[in-house]
C-alpha atoms as a PDB file:
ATOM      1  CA  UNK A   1     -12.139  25.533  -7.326  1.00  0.00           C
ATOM      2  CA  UNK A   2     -12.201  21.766  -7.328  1.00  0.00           C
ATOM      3  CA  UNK A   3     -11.856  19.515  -3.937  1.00  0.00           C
ATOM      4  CA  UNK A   4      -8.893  17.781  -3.884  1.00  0.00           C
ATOM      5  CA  UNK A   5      -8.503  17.174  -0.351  1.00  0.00           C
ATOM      6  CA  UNK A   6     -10.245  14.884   1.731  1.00  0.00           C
ATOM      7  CA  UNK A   7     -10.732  14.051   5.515  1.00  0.00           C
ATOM      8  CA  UNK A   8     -11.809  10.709   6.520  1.00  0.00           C
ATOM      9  CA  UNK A   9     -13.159  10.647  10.086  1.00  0.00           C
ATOM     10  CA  UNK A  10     -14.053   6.580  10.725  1.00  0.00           C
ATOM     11  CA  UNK A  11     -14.577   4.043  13.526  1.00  0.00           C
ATOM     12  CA  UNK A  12     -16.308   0.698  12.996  1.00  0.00           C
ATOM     13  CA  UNK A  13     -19.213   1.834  12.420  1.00  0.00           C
ATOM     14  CA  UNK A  14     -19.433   4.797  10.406  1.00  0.00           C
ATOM     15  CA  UNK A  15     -17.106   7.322   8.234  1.00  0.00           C
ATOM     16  CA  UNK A  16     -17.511  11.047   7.778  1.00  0.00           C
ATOM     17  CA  UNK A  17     -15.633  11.489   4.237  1.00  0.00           C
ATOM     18  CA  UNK A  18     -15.560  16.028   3.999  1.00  0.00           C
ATOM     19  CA  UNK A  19     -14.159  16.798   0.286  1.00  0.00           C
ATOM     20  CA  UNK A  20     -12.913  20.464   0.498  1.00  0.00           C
ATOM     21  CA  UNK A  21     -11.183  23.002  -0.410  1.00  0.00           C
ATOM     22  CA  UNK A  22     -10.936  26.636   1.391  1.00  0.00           C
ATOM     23  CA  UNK A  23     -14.355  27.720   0.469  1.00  0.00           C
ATOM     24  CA  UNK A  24     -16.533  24.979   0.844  1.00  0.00           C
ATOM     25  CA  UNK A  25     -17.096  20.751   1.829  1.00  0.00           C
ATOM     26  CA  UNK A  26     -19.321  18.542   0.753  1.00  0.00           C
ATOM     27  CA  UNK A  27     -20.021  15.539   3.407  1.00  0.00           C
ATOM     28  CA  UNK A  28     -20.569  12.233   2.578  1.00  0.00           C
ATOM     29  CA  UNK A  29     -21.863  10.090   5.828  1.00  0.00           C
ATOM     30  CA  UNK A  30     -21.329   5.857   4.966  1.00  0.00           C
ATOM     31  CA  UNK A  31     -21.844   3.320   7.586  1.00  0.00           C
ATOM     32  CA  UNK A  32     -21.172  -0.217   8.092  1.00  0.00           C
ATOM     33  CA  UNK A  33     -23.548  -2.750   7.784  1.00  0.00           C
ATOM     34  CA  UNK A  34     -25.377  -2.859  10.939  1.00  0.00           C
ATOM     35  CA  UNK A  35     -26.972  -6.312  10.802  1.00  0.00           C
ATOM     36  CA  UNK A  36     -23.736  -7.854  11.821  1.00  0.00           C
ATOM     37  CA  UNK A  37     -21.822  -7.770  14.979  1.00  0.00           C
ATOM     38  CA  UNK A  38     -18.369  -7.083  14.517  1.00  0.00           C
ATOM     39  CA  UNK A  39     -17.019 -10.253  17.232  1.00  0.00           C
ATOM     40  CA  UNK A  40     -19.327 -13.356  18.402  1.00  0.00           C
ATOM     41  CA  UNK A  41     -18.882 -13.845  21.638  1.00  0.00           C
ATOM     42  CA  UNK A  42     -16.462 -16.938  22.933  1.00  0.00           C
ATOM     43  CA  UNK A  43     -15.188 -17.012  18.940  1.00  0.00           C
ATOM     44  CA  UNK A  44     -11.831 -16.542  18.155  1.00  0.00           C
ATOM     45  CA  UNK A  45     -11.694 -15.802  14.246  1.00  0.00           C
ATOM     46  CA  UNK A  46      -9.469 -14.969  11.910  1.00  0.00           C
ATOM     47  CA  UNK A  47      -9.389 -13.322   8.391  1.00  0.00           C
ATOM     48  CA  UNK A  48     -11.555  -9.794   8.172  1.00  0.00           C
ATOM     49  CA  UNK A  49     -15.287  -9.876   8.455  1.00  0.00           C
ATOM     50  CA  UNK A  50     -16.926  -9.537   4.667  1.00  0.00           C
ATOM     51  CA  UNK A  51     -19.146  -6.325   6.252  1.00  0.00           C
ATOM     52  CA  UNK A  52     -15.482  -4.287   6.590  1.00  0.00           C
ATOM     53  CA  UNK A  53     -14.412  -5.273   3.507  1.00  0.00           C
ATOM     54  CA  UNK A  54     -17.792  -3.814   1.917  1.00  0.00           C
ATOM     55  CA  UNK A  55     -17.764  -1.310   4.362  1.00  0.00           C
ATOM     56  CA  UNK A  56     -13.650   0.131   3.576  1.00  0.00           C
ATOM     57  CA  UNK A  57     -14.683  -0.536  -0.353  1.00  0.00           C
ATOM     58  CA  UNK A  58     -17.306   2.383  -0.112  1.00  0.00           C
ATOM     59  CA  UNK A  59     -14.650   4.297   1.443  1.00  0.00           C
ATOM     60  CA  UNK A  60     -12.611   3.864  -1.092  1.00  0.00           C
ATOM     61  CA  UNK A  61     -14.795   4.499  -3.367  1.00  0.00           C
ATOM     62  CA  UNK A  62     -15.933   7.417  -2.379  1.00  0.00           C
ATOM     63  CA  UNK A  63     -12.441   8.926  -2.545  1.00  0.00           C
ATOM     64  CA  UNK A  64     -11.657   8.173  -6.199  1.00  0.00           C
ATOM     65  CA  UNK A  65     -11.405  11.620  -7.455  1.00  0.00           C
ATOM     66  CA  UNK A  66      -9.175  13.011  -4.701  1.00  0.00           C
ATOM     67  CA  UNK A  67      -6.102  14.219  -5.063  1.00  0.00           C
ATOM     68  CA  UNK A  68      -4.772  14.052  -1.334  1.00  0.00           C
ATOM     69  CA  UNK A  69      -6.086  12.337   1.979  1.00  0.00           C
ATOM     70  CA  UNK A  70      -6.014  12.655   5.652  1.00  0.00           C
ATOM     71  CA  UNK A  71      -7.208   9.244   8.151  1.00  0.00           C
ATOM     72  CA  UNK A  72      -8.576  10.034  11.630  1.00  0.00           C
ATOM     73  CA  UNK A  73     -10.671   8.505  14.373  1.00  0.00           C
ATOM     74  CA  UNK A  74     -10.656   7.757  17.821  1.00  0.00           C
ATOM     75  CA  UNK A  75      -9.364   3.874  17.704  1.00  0.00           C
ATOM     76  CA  UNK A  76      -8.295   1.246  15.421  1.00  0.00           C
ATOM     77  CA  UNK A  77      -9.901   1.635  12.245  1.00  0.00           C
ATOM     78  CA  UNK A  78      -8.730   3.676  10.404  1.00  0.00           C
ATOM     79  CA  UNK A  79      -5.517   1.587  11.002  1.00  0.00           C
ATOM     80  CA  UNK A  80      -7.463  -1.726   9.662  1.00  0.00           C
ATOM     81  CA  UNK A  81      -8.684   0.549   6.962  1.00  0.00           C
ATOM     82  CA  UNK A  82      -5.016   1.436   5.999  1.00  0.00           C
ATOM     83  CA  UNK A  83      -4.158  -2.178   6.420  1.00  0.00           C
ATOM     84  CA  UNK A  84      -6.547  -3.001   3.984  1.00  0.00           C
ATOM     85  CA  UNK A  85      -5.903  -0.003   1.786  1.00  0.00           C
ATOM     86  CA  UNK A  86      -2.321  -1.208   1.368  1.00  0.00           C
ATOM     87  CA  UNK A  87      -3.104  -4.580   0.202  1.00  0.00           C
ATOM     88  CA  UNK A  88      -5.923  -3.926  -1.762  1.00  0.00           C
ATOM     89  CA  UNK A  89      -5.977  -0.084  -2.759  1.00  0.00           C
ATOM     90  CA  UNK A  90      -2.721   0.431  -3.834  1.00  0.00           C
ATOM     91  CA  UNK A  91      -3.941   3.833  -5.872  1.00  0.00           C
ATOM     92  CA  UNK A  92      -4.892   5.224  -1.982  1.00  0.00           C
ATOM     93  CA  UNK A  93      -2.414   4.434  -0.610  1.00  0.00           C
ATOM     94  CA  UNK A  94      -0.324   6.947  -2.533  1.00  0.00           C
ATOM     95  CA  UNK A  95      -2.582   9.458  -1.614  1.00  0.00           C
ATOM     96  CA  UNK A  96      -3.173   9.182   2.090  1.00  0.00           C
ATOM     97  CA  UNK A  97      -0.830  11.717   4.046  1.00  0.00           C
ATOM     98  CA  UNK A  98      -1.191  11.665   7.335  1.00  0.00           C
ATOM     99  CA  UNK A  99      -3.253   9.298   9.896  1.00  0.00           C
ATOM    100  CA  UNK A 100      -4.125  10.436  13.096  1.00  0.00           C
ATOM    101  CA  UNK A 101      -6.044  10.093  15.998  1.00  0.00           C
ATOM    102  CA  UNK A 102      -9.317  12.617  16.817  1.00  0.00           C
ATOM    103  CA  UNK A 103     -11.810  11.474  19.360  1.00  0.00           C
ATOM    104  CA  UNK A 104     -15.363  12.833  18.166  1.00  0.00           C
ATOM    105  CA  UNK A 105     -14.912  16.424  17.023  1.00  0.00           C
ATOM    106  CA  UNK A 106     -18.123  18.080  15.362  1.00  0.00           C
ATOM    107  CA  UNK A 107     -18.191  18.680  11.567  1.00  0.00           C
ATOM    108  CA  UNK A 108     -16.891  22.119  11.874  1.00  0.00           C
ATOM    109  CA  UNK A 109     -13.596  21.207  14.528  1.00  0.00           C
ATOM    110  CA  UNK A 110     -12.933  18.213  11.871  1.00  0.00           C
ATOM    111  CA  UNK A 111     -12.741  20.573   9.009  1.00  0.00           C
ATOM    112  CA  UNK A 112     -10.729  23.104  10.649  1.00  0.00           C
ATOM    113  CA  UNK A 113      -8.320  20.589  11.779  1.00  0.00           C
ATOM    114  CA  UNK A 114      -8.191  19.012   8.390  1.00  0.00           C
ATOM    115  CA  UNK A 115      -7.451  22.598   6.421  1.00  0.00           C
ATOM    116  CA  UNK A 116      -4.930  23.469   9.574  1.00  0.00           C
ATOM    117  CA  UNK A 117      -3.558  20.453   8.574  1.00  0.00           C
ATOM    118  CA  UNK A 118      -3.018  20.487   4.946  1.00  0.00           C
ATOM    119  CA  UNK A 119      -2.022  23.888   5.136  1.00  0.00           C
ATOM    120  CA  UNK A 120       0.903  23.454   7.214  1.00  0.00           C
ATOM    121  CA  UNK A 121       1.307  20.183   4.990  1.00  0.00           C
ATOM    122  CA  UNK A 122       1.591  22.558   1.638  1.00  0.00           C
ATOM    123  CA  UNK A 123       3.588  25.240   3.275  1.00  0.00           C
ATOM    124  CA  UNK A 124       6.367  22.468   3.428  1.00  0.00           C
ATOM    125  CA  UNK A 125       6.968  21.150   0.324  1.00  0.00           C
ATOM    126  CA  UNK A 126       8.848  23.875  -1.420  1.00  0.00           C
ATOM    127  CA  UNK A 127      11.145  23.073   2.283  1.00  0.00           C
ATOM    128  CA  UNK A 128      11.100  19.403   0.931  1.00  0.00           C
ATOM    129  CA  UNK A 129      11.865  20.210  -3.059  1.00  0.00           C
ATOM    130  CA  UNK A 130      14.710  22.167  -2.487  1.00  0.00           C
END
């Protein structure tokens, strides 16, 4: 049975991307560039740091054969992720179906959540094609 789900667990400096289906996951662990802090101190700055762009890229990559995804993390990015999804990743964004927010489960709580989740999210659409 192919994997056409996906959860992406991320904060700033790493993301957990689990492709699964009901038997089995494969993990893929990608983290951000760690020579670079993500705000100088006293700087104001504007425009996105070239480490998250690299950084959400290999997300993105990683997620090319997937049929259907689901964003979560504790804070704000996987929001900037989205953001930058929708202005650069137009393909994802048609396949990301829910965001939400999960502090730091373990790999087992985040893949029970995610097939809890996508279960209740297929037991709807025949409600939603009818």
């Amino acid at each position: 049975m192919p994997k056409s789900h996906a959860v992406v667990w991320l904060d700033h400096v790493e993301a957990c991307i689990f492709h699964f289906n009901r038997e089995s996951a494969d993990k893929t662990a990608l983290h951000r560039h760690p020579h670079s802090p993500r705000h100088k101190h006293g700087a104001l700055r504007s425009g996105r740091d070239p480490d998250d762009i690299a950084f959400f890229l290999s997300i993105a990559q990683a997620l090319e054969d997937t049929r259907e995804v689901l964003l979560v993390g504790p804070g704000a990015a996987k929001l900037e992720f989205l953001r930058y999804v929708t202005r650069s990743q137009a393909w994802l964004e048609r396949i990301i179906v829910g965001c939400e927010t999960v502090d730091h489960p373990t790999d087992g709580q985040l893949l029970a959540y995610a097939r809890k989740y996508f279960h209740a999210k297929d037991r709807m659409l025949p409600l939603l094609t009818s």
